[in-house]
C-alpha atoms as a PDB file:
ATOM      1  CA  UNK A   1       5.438 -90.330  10.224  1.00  0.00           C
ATOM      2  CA  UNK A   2       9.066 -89.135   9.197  1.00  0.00           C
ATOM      3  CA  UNK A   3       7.862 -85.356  10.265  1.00  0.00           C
ATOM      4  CA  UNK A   4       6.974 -86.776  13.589  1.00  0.00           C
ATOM      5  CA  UNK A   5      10.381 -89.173  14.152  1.00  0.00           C
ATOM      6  CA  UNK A   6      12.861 -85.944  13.197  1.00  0.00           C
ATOM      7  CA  UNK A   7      10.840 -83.745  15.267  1.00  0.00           C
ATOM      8  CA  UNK A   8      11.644 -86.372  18.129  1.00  0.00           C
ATOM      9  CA  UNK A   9      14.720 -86.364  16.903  1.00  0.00           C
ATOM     10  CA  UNK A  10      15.318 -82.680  16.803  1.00  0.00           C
ATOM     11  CA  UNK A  11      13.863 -82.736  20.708  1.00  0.00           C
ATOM     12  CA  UNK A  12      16.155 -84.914  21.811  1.00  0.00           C
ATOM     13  CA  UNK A  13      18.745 -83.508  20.466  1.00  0.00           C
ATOM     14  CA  UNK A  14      18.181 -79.904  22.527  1.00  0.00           C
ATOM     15  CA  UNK A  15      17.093 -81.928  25.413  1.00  0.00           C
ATOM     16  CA  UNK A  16      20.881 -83.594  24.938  1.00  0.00           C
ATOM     17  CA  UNK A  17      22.552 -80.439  24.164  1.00  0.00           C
ATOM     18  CA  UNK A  18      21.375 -78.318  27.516  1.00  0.00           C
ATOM     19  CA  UNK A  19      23.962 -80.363  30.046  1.00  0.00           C
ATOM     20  CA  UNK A  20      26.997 -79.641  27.955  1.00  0.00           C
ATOM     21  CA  UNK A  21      25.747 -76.252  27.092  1.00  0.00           C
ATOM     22  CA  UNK A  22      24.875 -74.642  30.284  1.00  0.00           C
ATOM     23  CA  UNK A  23      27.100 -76.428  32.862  1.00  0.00           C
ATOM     24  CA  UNK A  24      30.482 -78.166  30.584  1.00  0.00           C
ATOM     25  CA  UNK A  25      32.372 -78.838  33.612  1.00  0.00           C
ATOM     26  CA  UNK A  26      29.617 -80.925  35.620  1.00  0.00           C
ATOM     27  CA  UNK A  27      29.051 -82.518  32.392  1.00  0.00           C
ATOM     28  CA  UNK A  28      32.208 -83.806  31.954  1.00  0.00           C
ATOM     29  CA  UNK A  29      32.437 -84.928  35.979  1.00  0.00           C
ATOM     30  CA  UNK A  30      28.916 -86.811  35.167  1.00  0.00           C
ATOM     31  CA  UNK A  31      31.176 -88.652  32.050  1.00  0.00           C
ATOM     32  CA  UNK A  32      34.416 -89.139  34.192  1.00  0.00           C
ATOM     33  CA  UNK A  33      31.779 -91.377  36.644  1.00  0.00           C
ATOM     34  CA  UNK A  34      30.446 -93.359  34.151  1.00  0.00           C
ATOM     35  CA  UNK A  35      33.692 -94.383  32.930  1.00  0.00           C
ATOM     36  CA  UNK A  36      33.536 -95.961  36.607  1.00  0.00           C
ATOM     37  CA  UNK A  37      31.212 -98.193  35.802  1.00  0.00           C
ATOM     38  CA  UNK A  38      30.749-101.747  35.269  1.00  0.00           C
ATOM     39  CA  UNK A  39      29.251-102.769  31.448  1.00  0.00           C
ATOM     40  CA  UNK A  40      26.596-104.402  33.289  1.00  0.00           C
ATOM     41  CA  UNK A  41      25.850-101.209  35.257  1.00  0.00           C
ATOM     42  CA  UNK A  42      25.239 -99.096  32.311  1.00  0.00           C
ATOM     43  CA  UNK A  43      23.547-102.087  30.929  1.00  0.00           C
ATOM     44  CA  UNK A  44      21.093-101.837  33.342  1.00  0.00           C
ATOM     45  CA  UNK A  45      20.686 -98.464  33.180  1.00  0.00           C
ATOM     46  CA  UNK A  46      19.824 -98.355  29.334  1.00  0.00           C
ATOM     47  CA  UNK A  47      17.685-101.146  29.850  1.00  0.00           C
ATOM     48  CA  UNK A  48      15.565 -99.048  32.169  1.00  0.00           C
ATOM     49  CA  UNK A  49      15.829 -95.791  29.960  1.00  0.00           C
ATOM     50  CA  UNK A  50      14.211 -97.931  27.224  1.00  0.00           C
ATOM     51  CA  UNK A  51      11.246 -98.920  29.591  1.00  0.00           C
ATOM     52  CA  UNK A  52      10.577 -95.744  30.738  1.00  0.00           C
ATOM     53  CA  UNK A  53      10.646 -94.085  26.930  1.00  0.00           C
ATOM     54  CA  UNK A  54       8.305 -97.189  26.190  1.00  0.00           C
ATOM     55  CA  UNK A  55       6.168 -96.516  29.321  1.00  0.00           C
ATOM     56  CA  UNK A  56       6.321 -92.508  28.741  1.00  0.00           C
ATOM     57  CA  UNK A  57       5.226 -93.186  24.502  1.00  0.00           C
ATOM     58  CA  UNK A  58       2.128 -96.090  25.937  1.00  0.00           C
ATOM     59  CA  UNK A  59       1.063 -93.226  28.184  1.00  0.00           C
ATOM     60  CA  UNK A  60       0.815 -90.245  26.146  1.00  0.00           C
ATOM     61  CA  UNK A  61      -0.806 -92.700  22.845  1.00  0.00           C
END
């Protein structure tokens, strides 16, 4: 179980890394619009990146 959750941990990591690390400037544009928004809107937008990471893990189990 703990090999599994740091190699999930490890892939989301690179997945995280790639924005930064191939385009730095569009990264930090994507950063300087969230700032824009509302708490609610990012709210609402974690909210459904939890759902779809739950619905992506029922899938593939």
């Amino acid at each position: 179980m703990s090999e599994t959750l740091l190699l999930a941990l490890g892939l989301m990591l690179i997945l995280e890394g790639l924005m930064p690390m191939v385009s730095p400037l569009r990264w930090r544009r994507l950063f300087e619009q969230l700032l824009q928004l509302q708490d609610g809107q990012i709210r609402f937008f974690g909210l459904f990146m939890v759902f779809a990471g739950l619905l992506l893990l029922w899938s593939v189990s």
